[in-house]
C-alpha atoms as a PDB file:
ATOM      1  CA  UNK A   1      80.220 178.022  76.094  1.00  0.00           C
ATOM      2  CA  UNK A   2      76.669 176.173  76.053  1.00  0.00           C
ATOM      3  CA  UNK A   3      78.424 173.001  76.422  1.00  0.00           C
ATOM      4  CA  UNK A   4      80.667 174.484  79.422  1.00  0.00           C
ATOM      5  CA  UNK A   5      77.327 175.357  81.017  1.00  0.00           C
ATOM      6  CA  UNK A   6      75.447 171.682  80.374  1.00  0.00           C
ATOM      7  CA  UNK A   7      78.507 170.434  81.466  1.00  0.00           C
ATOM      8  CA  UNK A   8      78.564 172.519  85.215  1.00  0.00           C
ATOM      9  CA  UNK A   9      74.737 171.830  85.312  1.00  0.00           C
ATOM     10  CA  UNK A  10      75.062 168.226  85.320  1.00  0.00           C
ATOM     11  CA  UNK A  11      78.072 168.178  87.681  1.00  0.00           C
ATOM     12  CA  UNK A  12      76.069 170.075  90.312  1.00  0.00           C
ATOM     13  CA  UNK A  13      72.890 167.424  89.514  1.00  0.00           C
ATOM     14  CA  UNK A  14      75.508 164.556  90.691  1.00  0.00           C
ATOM     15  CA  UNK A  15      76.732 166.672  93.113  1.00  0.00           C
ATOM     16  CA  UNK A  16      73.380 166.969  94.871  1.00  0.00           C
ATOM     17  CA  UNK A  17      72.361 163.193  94.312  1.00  0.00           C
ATOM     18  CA  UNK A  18      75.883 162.017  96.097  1.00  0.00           C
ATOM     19  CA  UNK A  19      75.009 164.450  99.094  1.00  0.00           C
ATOM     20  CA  UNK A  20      72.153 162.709 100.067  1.00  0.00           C
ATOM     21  CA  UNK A  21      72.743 161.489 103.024  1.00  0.00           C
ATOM     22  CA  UNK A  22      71.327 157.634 103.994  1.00  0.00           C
ATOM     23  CA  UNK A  23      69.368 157.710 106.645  1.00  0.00           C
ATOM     24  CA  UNK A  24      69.930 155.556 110.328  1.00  0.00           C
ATOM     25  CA  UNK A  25      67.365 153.041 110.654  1.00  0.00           C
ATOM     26  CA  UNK A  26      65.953 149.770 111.780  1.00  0.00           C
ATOM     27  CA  UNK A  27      67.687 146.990 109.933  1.00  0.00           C
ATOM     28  CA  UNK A  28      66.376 143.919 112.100  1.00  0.00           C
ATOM     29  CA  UNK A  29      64.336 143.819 115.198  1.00  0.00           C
ATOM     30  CA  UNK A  30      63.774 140.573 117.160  1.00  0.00           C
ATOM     31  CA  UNK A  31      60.376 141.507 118.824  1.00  0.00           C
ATOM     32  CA  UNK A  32      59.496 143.756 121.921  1.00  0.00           C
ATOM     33  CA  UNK A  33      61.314 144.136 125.641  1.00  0.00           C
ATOM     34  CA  UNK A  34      59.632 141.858 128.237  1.00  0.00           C
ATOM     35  CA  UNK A  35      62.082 142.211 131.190  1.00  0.00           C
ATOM     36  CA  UNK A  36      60.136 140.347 133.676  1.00  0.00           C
ATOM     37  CA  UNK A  37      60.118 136.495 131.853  1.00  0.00           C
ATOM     38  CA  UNK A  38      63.961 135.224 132.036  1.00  0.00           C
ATOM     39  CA  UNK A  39      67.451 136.429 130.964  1.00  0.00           C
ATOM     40  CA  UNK A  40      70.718 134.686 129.948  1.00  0.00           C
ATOM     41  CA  UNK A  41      74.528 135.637 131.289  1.00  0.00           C
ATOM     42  CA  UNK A  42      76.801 137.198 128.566  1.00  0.00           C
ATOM     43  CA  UNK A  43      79.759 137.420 131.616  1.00  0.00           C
ATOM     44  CA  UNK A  44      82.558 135.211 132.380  1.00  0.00           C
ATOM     45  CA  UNK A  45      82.668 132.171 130.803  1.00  0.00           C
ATOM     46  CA  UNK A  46      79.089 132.596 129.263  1.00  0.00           C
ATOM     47  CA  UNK A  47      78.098 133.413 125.883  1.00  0.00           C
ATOM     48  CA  UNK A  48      74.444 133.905 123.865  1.00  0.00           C
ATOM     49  CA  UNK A  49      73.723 133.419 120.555  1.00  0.00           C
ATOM     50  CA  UNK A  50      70.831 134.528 118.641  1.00  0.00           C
ATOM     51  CA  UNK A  51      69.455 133.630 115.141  1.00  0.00           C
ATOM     52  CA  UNK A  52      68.070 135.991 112.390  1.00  0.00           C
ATOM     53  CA  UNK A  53      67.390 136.298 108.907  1.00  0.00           C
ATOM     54  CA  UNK A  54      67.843 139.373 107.004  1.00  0.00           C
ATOM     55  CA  UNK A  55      65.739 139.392 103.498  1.00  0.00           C
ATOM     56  CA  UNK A  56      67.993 141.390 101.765  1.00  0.00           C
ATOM     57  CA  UNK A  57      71.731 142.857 102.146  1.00  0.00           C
ATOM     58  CA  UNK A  58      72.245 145.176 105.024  1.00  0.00           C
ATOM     59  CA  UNK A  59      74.979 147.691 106.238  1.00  0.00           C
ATOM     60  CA  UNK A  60      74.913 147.434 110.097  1.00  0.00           C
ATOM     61  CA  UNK A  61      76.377 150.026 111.770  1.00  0.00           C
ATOM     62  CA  UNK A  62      75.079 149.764 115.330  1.00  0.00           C
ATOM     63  CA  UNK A  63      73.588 146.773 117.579  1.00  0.00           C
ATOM     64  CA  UNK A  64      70.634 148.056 120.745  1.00  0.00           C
ATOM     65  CA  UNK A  65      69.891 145.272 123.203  1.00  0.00           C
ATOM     66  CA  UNK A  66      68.227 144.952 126.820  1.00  0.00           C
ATOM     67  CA  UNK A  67      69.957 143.849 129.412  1.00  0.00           C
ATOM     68  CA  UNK A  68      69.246 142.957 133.421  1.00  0.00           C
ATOM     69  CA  UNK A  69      71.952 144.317 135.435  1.00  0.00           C
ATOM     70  CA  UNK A  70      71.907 144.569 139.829  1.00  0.00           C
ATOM     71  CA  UNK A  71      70.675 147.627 141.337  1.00  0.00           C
ATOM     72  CA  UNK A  72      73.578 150.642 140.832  1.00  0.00           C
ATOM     73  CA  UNK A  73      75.638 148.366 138.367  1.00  0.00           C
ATOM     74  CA  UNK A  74      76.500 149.789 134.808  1.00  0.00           C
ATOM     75  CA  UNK A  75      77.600 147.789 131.435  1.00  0.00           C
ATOM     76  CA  UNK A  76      80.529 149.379 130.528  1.00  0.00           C
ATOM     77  CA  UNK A  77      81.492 147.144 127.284  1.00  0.00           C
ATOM     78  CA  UNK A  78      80.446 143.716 125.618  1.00  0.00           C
ATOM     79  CA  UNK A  79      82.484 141.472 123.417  1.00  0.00           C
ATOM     80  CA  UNK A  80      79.942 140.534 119.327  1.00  0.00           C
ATOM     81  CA  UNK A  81      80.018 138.529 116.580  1.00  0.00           C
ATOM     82  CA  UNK A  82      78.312 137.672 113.578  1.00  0.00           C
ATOM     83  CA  UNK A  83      78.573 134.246 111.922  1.00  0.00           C
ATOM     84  CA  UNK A  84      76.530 131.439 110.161  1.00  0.00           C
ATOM     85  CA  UNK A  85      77.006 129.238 112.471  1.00  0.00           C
ATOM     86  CA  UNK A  86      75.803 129.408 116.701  1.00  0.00           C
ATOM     87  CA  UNK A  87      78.834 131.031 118.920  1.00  0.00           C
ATOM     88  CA  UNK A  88      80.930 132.179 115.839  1.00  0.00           C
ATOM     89  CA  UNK A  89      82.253 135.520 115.060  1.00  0.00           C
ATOM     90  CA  UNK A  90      83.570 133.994 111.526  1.00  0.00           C
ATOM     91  CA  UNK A  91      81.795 136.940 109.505  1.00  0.00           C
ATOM     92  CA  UNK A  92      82.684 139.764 111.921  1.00  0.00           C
ATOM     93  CA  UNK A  93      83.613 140.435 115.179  1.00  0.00           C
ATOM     94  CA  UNK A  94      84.581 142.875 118.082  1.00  0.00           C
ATOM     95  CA  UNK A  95      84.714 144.491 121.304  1.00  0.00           C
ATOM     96  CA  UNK A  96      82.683 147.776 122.045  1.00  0.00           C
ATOM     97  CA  UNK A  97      81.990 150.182 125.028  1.00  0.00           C
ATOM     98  CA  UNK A  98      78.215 150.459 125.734  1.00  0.00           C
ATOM     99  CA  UNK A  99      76.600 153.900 125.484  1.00  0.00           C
ATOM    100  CA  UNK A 100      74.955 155.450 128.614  1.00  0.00           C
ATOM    101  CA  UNK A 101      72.275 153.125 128.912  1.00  0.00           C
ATOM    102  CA  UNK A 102      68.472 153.973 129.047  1.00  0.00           C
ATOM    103  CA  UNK A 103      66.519 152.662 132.112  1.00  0.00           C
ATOM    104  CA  UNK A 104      63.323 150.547 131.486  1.00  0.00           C
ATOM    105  CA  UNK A 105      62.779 150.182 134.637  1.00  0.00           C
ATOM    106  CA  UNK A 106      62.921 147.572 137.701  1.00  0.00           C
ATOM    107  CA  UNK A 107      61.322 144.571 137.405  1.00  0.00           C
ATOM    108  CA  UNK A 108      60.082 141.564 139.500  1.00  0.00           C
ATOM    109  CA  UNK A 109      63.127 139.632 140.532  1.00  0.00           C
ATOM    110  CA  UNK A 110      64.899 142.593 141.827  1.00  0.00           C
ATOM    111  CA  UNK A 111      67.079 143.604 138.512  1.00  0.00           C
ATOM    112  CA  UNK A 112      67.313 147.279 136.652  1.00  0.00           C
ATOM    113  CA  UNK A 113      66.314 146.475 132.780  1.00  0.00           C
ATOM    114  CA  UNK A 114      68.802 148.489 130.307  1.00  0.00           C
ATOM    115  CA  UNK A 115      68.305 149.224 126.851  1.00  0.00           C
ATOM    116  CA  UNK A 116      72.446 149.295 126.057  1.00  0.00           C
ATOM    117  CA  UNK A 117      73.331 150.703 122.307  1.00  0.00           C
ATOM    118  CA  UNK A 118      76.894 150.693 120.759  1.00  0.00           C
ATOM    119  CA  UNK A 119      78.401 151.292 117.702  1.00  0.00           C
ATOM    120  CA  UNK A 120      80.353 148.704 115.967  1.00  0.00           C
ATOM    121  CA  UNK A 121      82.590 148.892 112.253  1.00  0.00           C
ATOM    122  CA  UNK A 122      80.638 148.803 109.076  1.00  0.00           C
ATOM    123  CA  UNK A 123      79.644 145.514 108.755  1.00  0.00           C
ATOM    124  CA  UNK A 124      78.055 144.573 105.679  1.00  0.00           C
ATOM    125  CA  UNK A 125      76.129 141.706 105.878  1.00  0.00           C
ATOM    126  CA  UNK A 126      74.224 139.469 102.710  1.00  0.00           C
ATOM    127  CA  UNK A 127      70.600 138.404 102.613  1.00  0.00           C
ATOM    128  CA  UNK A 128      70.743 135.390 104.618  1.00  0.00           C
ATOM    129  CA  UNK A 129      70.240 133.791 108.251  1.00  0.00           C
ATOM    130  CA  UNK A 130      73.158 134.519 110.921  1.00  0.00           C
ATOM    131  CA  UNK A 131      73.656 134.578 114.798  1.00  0.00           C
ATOM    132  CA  UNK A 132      74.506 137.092 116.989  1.00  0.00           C
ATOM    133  CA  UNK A 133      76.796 136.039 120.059  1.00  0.00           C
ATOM    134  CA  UNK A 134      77.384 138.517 122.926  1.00  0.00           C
ATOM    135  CA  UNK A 135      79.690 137.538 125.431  1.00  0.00           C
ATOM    136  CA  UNK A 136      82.611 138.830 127.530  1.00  0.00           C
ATOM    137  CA  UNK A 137      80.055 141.507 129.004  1.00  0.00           C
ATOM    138  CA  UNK A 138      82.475 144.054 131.499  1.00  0.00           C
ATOM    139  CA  UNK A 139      80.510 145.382 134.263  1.00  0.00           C
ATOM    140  CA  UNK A 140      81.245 147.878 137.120  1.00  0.00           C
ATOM    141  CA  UNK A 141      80.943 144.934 139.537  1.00  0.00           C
ATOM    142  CA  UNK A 142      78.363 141.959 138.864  1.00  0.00           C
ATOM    143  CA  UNK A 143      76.866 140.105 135.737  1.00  0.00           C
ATOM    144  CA  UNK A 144      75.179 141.137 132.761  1.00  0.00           C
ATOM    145  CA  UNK A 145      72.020 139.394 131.797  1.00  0.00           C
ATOM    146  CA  UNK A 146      70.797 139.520 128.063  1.00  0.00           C
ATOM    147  CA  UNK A 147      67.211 139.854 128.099  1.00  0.00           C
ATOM    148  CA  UNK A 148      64.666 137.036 126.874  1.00  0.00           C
ATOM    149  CA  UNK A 149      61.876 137.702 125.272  1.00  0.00           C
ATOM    150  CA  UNK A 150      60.380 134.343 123.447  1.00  0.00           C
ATOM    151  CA  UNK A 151      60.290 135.179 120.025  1.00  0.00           C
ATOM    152  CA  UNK A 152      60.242 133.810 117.156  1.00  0.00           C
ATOM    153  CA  UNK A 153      64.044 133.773 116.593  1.00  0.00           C
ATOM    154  CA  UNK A 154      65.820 131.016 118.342  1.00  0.00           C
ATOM    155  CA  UNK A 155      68.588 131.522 121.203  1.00  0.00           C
ATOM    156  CA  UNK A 156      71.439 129.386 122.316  1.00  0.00           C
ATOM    157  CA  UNK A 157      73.192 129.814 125.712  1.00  0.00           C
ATOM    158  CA  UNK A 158      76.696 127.885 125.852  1.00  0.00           C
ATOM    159  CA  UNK A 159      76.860 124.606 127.576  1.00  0.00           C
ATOM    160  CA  UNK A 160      73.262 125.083 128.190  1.00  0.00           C
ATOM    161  CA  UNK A 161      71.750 124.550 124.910  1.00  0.00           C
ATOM    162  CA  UNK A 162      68.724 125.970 123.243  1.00  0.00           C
ATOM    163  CA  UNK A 163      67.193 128.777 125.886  1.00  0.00           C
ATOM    164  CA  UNK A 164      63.461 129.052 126.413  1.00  0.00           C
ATOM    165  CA  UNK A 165      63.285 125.922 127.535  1.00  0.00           C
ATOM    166  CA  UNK A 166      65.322 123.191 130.324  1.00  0.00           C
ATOM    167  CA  UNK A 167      64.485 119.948 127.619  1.00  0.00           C
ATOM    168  CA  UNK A 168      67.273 121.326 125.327  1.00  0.00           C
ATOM    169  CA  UNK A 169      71.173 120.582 126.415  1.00  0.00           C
ATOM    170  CA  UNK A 170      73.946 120.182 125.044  1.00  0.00           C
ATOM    171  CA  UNK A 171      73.898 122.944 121.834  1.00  0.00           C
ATOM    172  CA  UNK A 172      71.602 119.565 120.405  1.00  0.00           C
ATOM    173  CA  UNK A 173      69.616 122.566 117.891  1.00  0.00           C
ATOM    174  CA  UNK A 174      65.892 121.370 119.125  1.00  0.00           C
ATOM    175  CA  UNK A 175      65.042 124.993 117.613  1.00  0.00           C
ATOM    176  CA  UNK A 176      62.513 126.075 120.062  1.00  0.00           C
ATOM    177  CA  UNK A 177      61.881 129.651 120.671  1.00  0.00           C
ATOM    178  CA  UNK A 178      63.731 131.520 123.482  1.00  0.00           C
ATOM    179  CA  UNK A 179      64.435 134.299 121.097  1.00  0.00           C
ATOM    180  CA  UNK A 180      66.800 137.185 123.178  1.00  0.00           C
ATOM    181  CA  UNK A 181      65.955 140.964 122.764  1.00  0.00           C
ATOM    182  CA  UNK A 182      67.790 142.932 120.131  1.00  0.00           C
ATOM    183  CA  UNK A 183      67.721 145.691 117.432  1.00  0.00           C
ATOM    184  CA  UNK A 184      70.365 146.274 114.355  1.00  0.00           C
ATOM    185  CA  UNK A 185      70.673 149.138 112.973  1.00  0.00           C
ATOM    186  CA  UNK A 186      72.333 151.168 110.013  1.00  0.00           C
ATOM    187  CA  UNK A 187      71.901 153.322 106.928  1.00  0.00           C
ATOM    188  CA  UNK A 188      67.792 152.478 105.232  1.00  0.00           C
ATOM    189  CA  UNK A 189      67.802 151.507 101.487  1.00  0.00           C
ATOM    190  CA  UNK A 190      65.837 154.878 101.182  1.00  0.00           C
ATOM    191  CA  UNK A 191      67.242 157.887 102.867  1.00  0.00           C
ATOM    192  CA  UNK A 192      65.452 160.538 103.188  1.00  0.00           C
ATOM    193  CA  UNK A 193      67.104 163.905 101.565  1.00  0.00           C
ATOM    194  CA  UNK A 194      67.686 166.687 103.862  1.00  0.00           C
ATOM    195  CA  UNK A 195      66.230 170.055 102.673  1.00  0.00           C
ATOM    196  CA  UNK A 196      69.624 171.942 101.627  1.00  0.00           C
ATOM    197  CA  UNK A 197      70.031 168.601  99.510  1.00  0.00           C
ATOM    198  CA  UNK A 198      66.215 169.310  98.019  1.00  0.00           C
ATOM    199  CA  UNK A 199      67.322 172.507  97.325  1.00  0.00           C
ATOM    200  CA  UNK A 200      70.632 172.043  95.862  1.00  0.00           C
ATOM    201  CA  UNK A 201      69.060 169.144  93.298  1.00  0.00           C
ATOM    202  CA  UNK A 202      66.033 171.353  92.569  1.00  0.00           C
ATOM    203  CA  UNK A 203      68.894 174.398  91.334  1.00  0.00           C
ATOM    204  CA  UNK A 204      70.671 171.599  89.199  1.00  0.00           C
ATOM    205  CA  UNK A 205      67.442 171.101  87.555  1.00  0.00           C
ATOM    206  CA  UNK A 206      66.371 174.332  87.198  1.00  0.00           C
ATOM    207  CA  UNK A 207      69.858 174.757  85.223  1.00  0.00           C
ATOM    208  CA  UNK A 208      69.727 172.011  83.456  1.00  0.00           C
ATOM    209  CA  UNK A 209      66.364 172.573  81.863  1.00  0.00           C
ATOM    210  CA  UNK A 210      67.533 176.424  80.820  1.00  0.00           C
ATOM    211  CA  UNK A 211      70.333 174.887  79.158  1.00  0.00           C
ATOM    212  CA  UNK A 212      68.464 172.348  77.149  1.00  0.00           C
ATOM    213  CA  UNK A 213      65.547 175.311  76.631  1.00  0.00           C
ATOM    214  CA  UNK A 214      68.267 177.958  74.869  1.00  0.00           C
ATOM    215  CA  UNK A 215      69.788 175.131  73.110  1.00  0.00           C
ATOM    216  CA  UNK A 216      66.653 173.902  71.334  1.00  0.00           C
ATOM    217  CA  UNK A 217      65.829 177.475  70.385  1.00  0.00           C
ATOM    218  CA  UNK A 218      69.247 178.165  69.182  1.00  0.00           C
END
């Protein structure tokens, strides 16, 4: 019977451990908005790339980046991809609709600046540098512009070359700065438990310790 008990104790201990949920967080963050320097088409033809290096393995879950879009016009979806090297989607890969967009406001060459979110697959990616590509942006009616924001990463526009800067053509990697804005997100290394979950592992505890308690005096 004692062992019955340990045995339900312990079950409801790993129980409450594997119902911990992960928490949603910041994996990567490429700097702040400035949507009043420059921005880089991700429609038609057009494609940006952006570099990053992520110290340690990372689930992402879910990319947040600004864009400049015309007065009235909406992003409706935008074509990704991750890869080690600059335009390719060789780790992972896909088409997503755009969330309702948050406005940042208008800015001084006439375009509405758009914080755009969307989800994409679980994409588990390893310690290392990659580049994010967004292209194929579908708009209500105009062209999406991904916003630039000088950072420390470096960007790549197709058949314009590194972006930041006119010097740079031809994809030639002079590795300036001309770093785009964008967030990735996904489940934090270090989740913070939910109270029912701090309550069910404190009762598994509790239990467990009686157990061991009887048993010792047994």
């Amino acid at each position: 019977m004692k062992k019955a008990i340990l045995a339900f104790s312990l079950l409801t201990l790993l129980c409450a451990a594997a119902s911990i949920p992960a928490s949603a967080g910041t994996i990567y963050t490429s700097g702040t908005t400035t949507g009043n320097f420059d921005a880089w088409s991700i429609s038609g033809n057009f494609a940006v790339t952006d570099q990053f290096t992520l110290s340690k393995a990372a689930d992402v879950t879910g990319i947040t980046f600004d864009v400049w879009l015309f007065p009235t016009d909406t992003l409706d979806s935008v074509d990704w991809g991750f890869g080690v090297d600059k335009y390719g989607g060789g780790v992972a890969s896909g088409t997503d609709a755009t969330t309702a967009g948050t406005l940042l406001g208008e800015n001084k060459y006439g375009f509405d600046v758009y914080q755009e979110t969307f989800s994409i697959p679980s994409t588990l990616l390893a310690g290392t540098s990659y580049y994010l590509t967004l292209y194929g942006a579908s708009t209500t009616f105009g062209t999406a512009y991904w916003d630039e924001n000088d950072g420390s990463s470096t960007g790549y526009q197709l058949g314009t070359g590194s972006i930041g800067t006119y010097d740079c053509k031809n994809d030639d990697g002079c590795g300036l700065s001309g770093g785009e804005t964008f967030k990735l997100t996904g489940p934090t290394a270090s989740p913070v438990p939910e109270p029912s979950s701090i309550l069910l592992l404190g009762s598994g505890l509790v239990g467990l310790a009686g157990v061991i308690r009887r048993k010792l005096k047994a």
